[in-house]
C-alpha atoms as a PDB file:
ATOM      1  CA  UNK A   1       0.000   0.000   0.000  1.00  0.00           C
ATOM      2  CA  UNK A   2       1.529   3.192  -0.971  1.00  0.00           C
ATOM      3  CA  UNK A   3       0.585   6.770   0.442  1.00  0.00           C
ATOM      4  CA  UNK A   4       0.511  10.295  -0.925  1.00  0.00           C
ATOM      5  CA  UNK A   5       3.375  12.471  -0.032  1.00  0.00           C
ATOM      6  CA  UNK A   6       1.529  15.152   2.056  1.00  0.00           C
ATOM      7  CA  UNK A   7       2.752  18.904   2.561  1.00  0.00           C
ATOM      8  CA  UNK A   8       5.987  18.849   4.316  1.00  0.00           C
ATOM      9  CA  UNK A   9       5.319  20.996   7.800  1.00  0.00           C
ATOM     10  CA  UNK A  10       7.777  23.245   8.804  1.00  0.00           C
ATOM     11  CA  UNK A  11      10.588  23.000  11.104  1.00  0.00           C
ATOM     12  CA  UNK A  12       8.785  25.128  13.846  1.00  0.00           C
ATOM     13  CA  UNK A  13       5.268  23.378  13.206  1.00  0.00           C
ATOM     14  CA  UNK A  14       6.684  20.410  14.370  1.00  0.00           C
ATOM     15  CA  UNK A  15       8.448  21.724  17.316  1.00  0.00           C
ATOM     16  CA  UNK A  16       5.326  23.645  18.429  1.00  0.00           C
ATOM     17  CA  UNK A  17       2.998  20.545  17.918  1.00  0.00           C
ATOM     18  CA  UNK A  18       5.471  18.472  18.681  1.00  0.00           C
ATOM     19  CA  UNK A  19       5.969  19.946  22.053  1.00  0.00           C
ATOM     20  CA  UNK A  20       2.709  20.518  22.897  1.00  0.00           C
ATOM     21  CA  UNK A  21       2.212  17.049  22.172  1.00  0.00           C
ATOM     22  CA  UNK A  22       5.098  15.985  24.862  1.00  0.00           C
ATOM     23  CA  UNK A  23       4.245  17.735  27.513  1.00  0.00           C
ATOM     24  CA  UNK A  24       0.534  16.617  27.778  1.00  0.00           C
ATOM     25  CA  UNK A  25       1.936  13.501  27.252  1.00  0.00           C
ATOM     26  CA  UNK A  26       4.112  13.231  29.730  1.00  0.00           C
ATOM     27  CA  UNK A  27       2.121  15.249  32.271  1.00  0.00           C
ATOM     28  CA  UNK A  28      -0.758  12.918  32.072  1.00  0.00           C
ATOM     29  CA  UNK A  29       1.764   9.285  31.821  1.00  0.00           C
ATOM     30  CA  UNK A  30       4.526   9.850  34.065  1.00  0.00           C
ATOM     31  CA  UNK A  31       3.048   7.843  37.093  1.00  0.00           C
ATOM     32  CA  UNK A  32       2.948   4.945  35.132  1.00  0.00           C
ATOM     33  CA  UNK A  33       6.285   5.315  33.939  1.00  0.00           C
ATOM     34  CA  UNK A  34       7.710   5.617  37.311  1.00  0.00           C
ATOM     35  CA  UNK A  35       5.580   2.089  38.149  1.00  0.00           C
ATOM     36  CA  UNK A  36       6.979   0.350  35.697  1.00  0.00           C
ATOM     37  CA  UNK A  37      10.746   1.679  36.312  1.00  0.00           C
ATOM     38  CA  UNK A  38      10.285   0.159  39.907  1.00  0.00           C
ATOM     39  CA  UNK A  39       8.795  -2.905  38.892  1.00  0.00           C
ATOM     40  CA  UNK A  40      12.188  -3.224  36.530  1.00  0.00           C
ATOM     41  CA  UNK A  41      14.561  -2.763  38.967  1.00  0.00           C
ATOM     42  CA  UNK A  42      12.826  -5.370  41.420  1.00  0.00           C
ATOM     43  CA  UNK A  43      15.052  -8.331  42.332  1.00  0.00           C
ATOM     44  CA  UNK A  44      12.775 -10.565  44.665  1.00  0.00           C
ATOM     45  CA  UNK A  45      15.284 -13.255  44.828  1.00  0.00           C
ATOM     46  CA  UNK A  46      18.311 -11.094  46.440  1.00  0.00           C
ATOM     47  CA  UNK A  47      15.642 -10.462  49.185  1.00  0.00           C
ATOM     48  CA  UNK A  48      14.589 -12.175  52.210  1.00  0.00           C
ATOM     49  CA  UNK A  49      11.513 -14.407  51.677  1.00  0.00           C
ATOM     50  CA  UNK A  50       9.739 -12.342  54.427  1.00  0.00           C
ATOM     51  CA  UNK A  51      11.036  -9.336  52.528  1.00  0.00           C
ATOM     52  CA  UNK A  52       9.983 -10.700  49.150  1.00  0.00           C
ATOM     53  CA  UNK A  53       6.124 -11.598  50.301  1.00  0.00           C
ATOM     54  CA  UNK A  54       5.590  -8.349  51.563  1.00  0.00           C
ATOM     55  CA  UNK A  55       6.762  -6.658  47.774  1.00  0.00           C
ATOM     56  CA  UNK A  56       3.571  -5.970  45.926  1.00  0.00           C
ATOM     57  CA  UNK A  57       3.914  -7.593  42.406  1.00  0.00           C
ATOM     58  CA  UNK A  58       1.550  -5.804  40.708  1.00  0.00           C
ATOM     59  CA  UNK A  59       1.338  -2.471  38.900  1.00  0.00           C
ATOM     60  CA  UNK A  60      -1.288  -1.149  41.404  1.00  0.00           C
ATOM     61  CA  UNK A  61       0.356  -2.631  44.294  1.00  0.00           C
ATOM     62  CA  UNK A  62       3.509  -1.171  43.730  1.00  0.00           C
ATOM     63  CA  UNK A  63       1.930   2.300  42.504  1.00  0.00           C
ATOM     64  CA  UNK A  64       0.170   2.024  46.094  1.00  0.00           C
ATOM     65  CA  UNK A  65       3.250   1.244  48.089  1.00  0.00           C
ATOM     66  CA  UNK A  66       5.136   4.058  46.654  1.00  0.00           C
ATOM     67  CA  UNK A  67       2.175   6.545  47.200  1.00  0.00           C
ATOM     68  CA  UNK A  68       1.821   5.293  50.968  1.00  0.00           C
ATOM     69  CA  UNK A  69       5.771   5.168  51.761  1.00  0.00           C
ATOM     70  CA  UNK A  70       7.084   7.865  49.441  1.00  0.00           C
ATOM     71  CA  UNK A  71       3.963  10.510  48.737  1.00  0.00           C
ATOM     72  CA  UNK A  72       2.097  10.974  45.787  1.00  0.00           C
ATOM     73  CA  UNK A  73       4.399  13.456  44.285  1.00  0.00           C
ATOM     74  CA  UNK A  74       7.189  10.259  44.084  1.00  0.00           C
ATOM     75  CA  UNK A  75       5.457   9.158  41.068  1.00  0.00           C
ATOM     76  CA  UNK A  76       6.478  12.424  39.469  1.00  0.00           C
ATOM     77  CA  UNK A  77      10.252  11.609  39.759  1.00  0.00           C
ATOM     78  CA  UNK A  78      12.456  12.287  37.205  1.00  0.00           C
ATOM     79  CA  UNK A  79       9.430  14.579  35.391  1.00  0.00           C
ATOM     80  CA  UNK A  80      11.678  17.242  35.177  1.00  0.00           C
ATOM     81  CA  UNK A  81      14.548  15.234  33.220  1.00  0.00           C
ATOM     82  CA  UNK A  82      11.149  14.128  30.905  1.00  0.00           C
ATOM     83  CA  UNK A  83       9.830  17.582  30.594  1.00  0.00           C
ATOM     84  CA  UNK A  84      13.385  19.457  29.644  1.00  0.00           C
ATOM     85  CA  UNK A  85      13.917  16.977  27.076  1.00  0.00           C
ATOM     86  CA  UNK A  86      10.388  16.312  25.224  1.00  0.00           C
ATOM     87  CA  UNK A  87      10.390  19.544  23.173  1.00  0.00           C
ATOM     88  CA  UNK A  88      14.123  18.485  21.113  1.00  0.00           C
ATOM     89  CA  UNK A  89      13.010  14.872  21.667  1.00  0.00           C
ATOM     90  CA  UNK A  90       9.209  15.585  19.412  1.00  0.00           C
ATOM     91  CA  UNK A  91      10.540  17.994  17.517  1.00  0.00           C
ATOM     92  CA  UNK A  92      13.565  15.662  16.372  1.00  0.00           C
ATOM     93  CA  UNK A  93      11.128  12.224  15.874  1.00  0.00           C
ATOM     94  CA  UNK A  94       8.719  14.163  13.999  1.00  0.00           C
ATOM     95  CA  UNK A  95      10.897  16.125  11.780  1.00  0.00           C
ATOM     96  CA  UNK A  96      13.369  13.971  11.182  1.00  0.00           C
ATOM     97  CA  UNK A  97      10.290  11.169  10.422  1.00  0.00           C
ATOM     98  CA  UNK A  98       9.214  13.430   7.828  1.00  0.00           C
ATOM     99  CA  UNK A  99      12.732  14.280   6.481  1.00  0.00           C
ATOM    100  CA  UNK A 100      13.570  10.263   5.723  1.00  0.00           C
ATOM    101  CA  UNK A 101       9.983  10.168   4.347  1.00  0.00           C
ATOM    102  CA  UNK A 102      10.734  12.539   1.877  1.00  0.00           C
ATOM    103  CA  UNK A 103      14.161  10.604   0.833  1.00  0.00           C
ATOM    104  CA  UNK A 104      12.226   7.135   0.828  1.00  0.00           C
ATOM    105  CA  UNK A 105       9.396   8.676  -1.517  1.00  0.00           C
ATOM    106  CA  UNK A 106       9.791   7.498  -5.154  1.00  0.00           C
ATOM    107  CA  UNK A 107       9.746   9.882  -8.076  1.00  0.00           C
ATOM    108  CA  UNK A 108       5.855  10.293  -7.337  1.00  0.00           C
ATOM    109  CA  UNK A 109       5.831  11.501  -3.491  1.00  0.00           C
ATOM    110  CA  UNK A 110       4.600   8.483  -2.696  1.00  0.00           C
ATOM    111  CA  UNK A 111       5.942   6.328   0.361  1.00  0.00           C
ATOM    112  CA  UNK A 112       5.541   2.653   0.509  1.00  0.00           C
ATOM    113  CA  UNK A 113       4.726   1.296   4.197  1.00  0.00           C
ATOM    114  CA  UNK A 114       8.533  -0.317   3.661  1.00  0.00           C
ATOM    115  CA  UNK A 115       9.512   3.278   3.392  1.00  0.00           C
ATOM    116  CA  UNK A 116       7.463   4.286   6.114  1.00  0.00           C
ATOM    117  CA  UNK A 117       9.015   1.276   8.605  1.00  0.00           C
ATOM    118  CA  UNK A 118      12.548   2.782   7.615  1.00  0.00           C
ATOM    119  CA  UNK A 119      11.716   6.323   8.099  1.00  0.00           C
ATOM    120  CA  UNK A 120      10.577   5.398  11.656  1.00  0.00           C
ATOM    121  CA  UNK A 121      13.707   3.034  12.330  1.00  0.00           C
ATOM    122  CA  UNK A 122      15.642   6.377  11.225  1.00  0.00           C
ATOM    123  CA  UNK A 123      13.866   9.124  13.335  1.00  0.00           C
ATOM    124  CA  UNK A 124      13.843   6.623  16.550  1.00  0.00           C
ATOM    125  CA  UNK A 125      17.414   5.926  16.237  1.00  0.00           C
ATOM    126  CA  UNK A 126      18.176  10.178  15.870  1.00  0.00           C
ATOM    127  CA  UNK A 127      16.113  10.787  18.835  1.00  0.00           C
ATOM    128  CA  UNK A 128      17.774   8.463  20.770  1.00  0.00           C
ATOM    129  CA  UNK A 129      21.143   9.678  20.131  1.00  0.00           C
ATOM    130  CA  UNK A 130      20.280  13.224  20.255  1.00  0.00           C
ATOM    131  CA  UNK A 131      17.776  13.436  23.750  1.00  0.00           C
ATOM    132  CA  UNK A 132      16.668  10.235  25.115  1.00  0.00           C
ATOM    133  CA  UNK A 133      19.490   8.334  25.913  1.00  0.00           C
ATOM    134  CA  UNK A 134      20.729  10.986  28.801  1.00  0.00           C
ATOM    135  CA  UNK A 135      17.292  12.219  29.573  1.00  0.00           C
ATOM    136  CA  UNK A 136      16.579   8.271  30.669  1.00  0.00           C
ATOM    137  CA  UNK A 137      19.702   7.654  32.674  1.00  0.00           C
ATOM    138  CA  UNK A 138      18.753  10.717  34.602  1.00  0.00           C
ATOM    139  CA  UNK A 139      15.222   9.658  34.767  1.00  0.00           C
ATOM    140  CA  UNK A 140      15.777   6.399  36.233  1.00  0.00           C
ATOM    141  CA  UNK A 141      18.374   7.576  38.666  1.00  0.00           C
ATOM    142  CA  UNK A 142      15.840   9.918  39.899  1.00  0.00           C
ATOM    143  CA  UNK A 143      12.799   7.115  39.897  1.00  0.00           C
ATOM    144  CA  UNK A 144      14.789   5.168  41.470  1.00  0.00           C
ATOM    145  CA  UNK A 145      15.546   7.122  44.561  1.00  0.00           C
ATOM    146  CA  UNK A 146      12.967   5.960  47.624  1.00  0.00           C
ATOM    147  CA  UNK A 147      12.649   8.993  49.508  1.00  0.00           C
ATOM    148  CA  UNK A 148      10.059  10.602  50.949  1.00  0.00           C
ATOM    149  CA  UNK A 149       8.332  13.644  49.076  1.00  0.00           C
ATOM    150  CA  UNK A 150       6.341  14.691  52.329  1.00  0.00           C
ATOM    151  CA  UNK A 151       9.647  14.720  54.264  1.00  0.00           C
ATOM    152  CA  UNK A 152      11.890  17.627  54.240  1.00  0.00           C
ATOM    153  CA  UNK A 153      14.846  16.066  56.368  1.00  0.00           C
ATOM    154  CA  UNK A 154      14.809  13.213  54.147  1.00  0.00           C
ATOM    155  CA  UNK A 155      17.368  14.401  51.263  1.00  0.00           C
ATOM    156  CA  UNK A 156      17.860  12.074  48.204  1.00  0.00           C
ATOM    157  CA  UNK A 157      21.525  12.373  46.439  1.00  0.00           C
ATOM    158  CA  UNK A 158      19.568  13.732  43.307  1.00  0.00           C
ATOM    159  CA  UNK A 159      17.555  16.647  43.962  1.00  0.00           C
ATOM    160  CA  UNK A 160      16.395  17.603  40.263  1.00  0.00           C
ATOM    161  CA  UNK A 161      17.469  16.882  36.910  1.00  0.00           C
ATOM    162  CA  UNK A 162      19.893  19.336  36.811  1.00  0.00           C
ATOM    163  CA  UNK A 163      21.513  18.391  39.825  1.00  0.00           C
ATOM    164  CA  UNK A 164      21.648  14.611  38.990  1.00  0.00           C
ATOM    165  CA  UNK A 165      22.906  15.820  36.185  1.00  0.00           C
ATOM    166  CA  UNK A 166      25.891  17.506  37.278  1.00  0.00           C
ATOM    167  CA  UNK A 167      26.308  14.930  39.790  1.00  0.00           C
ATOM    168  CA  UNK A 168      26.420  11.972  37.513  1.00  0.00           C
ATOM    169  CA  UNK A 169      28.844  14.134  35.444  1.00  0.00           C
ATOM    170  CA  UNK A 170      31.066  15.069  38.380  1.00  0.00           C
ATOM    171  CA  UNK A 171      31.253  11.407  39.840  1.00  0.00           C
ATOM    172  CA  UNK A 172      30.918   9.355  37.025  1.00  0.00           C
ATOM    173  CA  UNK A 173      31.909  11.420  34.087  1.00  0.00           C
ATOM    174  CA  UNK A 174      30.000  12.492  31.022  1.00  0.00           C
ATOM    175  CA  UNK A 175      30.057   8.925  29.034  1.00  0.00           C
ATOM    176  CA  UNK A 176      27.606   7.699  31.886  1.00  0.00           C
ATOM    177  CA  UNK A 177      24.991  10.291  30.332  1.00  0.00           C
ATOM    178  CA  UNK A 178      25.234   7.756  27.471  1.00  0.00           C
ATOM    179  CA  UNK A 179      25.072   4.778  29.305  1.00  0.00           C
ATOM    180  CA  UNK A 180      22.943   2.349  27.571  1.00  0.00           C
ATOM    181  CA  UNK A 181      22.476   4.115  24.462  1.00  0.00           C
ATOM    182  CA  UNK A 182      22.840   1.402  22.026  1.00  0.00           C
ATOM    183  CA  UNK A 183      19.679   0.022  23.797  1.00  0.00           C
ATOM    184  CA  UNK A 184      18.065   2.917  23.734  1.00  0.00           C
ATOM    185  CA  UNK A 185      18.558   3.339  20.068  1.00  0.00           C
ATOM    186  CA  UNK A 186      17.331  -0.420  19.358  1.00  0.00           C
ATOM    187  CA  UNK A 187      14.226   0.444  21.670  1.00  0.00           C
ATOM    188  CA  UNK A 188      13.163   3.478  19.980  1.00  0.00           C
ATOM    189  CA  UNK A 189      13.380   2.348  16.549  1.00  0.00           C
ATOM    190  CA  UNK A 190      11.526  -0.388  16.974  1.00  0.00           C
ATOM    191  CA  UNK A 191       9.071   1.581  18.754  1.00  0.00           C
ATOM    192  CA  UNK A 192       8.736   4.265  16.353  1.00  0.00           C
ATOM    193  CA  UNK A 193       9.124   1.821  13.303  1.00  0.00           C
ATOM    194  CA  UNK A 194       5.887   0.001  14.636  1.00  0.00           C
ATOM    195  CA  UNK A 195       4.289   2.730  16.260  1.00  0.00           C
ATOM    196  CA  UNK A 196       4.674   5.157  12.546  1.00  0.00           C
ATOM    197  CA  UNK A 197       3.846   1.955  10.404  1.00  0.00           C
ATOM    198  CA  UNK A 198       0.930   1.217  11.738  1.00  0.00           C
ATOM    199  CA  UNK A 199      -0.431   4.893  13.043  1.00  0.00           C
ATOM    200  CA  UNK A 200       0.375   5.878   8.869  1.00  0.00           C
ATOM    201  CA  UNK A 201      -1.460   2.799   7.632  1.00  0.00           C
ATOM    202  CA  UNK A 202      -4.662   2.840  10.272  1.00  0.00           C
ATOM    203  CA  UNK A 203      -4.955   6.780   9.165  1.00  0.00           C
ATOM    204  CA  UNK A 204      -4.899   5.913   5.666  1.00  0.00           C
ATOM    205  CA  UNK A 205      -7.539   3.292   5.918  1.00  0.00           C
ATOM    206  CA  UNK A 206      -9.798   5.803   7.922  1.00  0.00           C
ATOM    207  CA  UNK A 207      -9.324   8.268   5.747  1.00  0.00           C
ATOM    208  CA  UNK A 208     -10.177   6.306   2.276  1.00  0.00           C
ATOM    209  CA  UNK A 209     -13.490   4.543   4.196  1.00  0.00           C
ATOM    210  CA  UNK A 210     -14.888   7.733   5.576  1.00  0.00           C
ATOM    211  CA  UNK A 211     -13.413   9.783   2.512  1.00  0.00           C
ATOM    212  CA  UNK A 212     -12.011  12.488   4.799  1.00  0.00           C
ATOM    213  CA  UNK A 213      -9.174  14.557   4.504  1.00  0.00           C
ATOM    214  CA  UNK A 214      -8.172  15.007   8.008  1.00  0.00           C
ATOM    215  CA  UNK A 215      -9.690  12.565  10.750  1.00  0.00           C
ATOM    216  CA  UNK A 216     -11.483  13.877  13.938  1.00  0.00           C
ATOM    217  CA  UNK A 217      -9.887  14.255  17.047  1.00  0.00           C
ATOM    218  CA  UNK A 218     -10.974  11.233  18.548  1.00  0.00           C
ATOM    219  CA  UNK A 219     -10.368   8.890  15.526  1.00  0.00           C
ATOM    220  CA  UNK A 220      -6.244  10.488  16.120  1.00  0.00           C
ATOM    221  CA  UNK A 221      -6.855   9.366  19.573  1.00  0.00           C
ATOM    222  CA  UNK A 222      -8.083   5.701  18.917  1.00  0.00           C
ATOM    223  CA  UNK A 223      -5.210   4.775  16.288  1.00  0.00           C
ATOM    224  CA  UNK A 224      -2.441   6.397  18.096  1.00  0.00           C
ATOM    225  CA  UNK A 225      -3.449   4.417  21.119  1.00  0.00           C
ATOM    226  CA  UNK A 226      -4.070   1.200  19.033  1.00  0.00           C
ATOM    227  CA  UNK A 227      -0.393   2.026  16.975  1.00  0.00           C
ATOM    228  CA  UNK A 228       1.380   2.611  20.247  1.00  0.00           C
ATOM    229  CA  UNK A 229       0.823  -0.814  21.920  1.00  0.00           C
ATOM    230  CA  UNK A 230       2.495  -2.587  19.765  1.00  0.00           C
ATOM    231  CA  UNK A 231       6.060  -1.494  20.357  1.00  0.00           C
ATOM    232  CA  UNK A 232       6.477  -2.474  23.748  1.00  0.00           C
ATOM    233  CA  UNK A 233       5.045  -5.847  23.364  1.00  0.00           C
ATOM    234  CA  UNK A 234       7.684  -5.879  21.182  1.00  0.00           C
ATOM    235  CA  UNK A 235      10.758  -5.107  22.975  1.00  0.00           C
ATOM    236  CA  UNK A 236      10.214  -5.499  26.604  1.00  0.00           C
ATOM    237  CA  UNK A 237      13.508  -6.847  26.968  1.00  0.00           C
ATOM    238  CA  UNK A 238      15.382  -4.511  25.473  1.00  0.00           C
ATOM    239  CA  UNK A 239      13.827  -1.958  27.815  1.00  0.00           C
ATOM    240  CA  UNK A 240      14.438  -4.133  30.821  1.00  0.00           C
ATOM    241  CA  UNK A 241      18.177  -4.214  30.255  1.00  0.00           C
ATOM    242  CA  UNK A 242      18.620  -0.732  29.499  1.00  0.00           C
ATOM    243  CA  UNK A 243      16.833   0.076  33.104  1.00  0.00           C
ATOM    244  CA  UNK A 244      19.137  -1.715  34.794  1.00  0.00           C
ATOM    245  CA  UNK A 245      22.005  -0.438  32.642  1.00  0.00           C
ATOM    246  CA  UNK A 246      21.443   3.063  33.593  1.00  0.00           C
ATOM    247  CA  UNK A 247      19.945   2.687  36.954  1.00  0.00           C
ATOM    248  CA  UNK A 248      23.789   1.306  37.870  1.00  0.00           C
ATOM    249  CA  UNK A 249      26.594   3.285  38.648  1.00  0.00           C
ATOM    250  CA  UNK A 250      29.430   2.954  35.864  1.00  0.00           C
ATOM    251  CA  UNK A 251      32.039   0.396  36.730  1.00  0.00           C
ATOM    252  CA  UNK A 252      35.909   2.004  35.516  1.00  0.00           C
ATOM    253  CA  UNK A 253      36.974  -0.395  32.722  1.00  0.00           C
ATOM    254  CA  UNK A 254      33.510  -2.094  31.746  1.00  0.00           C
ATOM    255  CA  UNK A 255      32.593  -1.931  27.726  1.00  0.00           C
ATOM    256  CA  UNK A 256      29.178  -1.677  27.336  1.00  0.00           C
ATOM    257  CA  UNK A 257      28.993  -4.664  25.112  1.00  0.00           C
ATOM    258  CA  UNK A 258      30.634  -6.303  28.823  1.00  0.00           C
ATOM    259  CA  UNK A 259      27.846  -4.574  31.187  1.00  0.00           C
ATOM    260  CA  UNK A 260      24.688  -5.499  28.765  1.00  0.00           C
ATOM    261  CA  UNK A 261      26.012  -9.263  28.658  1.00  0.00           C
ATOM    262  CA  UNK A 262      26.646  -9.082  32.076  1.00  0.00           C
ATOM    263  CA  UNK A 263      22.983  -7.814  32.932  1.00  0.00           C
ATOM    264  CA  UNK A 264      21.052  -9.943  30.444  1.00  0.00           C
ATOM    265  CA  UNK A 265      22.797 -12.782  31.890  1.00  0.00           C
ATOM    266  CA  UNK A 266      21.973 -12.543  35.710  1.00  0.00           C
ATOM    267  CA  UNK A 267      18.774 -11.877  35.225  1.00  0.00           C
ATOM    268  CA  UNK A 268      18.351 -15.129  32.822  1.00  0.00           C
ATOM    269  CA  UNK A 269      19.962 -16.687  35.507  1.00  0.00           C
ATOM    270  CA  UNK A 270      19.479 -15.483  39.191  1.00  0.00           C
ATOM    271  CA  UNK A 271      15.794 -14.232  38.189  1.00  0.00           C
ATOM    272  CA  UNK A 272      14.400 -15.960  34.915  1.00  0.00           C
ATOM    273  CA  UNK A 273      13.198 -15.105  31.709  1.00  0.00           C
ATOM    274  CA  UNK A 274       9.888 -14.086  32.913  1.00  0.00           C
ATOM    275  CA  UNK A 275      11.950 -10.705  34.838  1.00  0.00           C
ATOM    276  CA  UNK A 276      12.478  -9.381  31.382  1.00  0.00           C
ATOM    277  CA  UNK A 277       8.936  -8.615  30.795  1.00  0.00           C
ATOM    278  CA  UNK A 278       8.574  -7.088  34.258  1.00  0.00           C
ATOM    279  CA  UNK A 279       6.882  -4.140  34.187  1.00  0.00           C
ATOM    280  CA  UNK A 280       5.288  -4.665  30.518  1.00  0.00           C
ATOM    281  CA  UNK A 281       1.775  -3.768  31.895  1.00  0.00           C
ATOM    282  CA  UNK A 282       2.327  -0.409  33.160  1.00  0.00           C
ATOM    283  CA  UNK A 283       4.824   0.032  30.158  1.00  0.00           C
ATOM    284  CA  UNK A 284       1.692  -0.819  27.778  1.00  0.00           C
ATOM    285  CA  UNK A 285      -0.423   1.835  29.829  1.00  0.00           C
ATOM    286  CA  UNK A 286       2.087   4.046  29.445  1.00  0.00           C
ATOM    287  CA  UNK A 287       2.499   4.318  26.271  1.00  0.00           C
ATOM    288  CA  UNK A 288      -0.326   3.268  24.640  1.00  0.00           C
ATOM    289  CA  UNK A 289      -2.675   6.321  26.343  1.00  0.00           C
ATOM    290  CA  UNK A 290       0.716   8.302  25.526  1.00  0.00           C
ATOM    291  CA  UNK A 291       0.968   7.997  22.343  1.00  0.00           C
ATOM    292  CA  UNK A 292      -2.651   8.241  21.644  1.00  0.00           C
ATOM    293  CA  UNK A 293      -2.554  11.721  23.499  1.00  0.00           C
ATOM    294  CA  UNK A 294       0.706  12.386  21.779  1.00  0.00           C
ATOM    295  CA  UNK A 295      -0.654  11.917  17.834  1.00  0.00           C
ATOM    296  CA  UNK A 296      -4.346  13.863  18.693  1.00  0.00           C
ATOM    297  CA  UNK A 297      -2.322  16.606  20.559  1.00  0.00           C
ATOM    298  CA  UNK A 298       0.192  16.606  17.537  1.00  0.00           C
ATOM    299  CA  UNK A 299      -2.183  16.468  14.775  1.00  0.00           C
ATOM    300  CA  UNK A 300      -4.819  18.844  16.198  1.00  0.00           C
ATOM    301  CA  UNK A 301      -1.897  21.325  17.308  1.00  0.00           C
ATOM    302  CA  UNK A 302      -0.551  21.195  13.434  1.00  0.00           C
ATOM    303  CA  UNK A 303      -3.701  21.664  11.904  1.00  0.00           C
ATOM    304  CA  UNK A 304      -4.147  24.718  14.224  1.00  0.00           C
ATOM    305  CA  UNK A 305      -0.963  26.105  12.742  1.00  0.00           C
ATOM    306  CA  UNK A 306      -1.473  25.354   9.352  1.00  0.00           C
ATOM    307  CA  UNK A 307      -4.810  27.071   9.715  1.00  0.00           C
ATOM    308  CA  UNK A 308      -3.008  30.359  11.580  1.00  0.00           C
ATOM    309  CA  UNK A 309      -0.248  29.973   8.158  1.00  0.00           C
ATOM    310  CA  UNK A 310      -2.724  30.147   6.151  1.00  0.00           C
ATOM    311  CA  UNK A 311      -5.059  33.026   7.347  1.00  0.00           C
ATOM    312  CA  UNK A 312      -1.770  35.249   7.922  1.00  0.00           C
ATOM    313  CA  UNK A 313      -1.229  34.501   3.950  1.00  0.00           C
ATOM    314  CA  UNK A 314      -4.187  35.856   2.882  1.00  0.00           C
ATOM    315  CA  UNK A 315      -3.923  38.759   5.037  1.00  0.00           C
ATOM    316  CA  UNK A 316      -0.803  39.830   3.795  1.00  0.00           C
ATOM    317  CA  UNK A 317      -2.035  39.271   0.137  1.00  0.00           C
ATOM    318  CA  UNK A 318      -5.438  41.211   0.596  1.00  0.00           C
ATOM    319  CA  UNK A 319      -2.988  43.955   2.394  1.00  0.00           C
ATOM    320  CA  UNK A 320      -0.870  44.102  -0.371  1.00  0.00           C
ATOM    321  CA  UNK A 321      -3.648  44.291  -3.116  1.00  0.00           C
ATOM    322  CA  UNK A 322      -4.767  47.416  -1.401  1.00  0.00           C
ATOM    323  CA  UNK A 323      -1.870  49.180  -0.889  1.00  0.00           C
ATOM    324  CA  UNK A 324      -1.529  48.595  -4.558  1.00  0.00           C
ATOM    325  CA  UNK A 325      -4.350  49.867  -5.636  1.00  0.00           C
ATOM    326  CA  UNK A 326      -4.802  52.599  -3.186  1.00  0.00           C
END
């Protein structure tokens, strides 16, 4: 199935929608995200049995047990890494999306769904690199922290994102920033291979049975929801062992070729095969609901600015009709 090359937004459409798009996103998701980072980083076998009874194994469970230990404002941790990075982060996955589009297209404008798979492989791999890689390590250092919010003697190492920052810097050097990042890039092209392919083709299909140009909002919400579940089913793994990759201090010496054999090993061994799909529910509430908020934000947000484009066109053309006729 091929598509129809569609007008190319600008650079600063897609940082405004993309934006926009982020910070709903991650606004409304976060909590979930900070579930599903604890649930990763359980180990119930290097615990007491007592110990290991009393750790809730579910998603609500353990979103309960850090409200009622921690405060509710815990499952905000590491927002502020998420928030300072989202704006580069869309901006980057949608633009550079539509920039490998445009290379894939044939002589036409048209984009195959191959092209489309690639394009998303591409823009998940740049955003990685560019953002997500050290906005995660200092996410999960933060998320990881169990201090109390309600508590003001109670003083994690990592204050904010900017101090865990410079701290992880300071201690650990700058590489550690990157820790993980060939993970990262594996995750997030898969994810936005999947998640592109199948938002692109599900709009398409909408479109051409309801012979619309441009879907309501709720039809952007249902597909981007649909389209976003199926990268994490995915590559649960892969996420599992980049948590605990970044989560860990940085070892002098240790490739990371060494540390992700390492960590994919003891937890095939000391905690089975079932631990790398820890966490895959909250993951899958995460960022399904995100990414559904993410493409209705996005596209409603672009259309808004396309409109605004437009309207200050004609303005300037009617003004300049009458200034040359006056």
């Amino acid at each position: 199935m091929s598509q129809a090359k569609p007008n190319k937004p600008s650079l600063t459409t897609h940082l405004l929608a993309g934006g926009a798009a982020g910070l709903v996103e991650s606004t409304c998701c976060h909590p979930l995200d900070t579930i599903k980072v604890r649930m990763q980083l359980m180990n119930m076998r290097h615990q007491a049995p007592e110990a290991a009874k009393a750790m809730p194994s579910s998603f609500l469970g353990v979103g309960h047990r850090i409200v009622q230990r921690e405060g509710i404002l815990a499952l905000y941790k590491g927002l502020g890494a998420v928030v300072t990075g989202i704006v580069p982060k869309m901006a980057i996955r949608f633009s550079s999306f539509e920039l490998y589009k445009s290379w894939l297209a044939d002589a036409e404008g048209n984009v195959s769904t191959a092209a489309v798979f690639l394009a998303g492989l591409g823009a998940g791999t740049t955003e990685a690199v560019a953002v997500v890689t050290p906005m995660e390590v200092i996410k999960i250092r933060l998320q990881a922290q169990r201090h109390s919010t309600v508590d003001p003697m109670d003083i994690p190492k990592y204050r904010n994102a900017i101090h865990a920052a410079l701290t992880i810097i300071k201690e650990e050097g700058f590489k550690t920033l990157y820790k993980g990042v060939t993970l990262t890039a594996l995750r997030q092209a898969t994810n936005q291979a999947v998640n592109f392919t199948f938002y692109q083709e599900f709009k398409h299909i909408a479109r051409k049975l309801q012979n619309m140009d441009e879907l309501p909002s709720y039809q952007h919400l249902i597909l981007g929801g649909v389209s976003g579940a199926m990268g994490p089913l995915s590559n649960a793994p892969i996420d599992t062992i980049k948590t605990r990759i970044q989560k860990a201090p940085s070892l002098p010496g240790e490739s990371g070729w060494t540390r992700m054999v390492s960590v994919t090993r003891e937890i095939a061994q000391k905690e089975g095969y079932k631990a790398f799909y820890r966490g895959i529910t909250p993951r899958v509430l995460r960022v399904a609901p995100g990414q559904a908020i993410t493409f209705m934000v996005y596209e409603k947000v672009r259309t808004w600015i396309d409109l605004w484009d437009t309207a200050s066109t004609r303005s300037q053309h009617v003004h300049l009709s009458k200034e040359k006729y006056a």
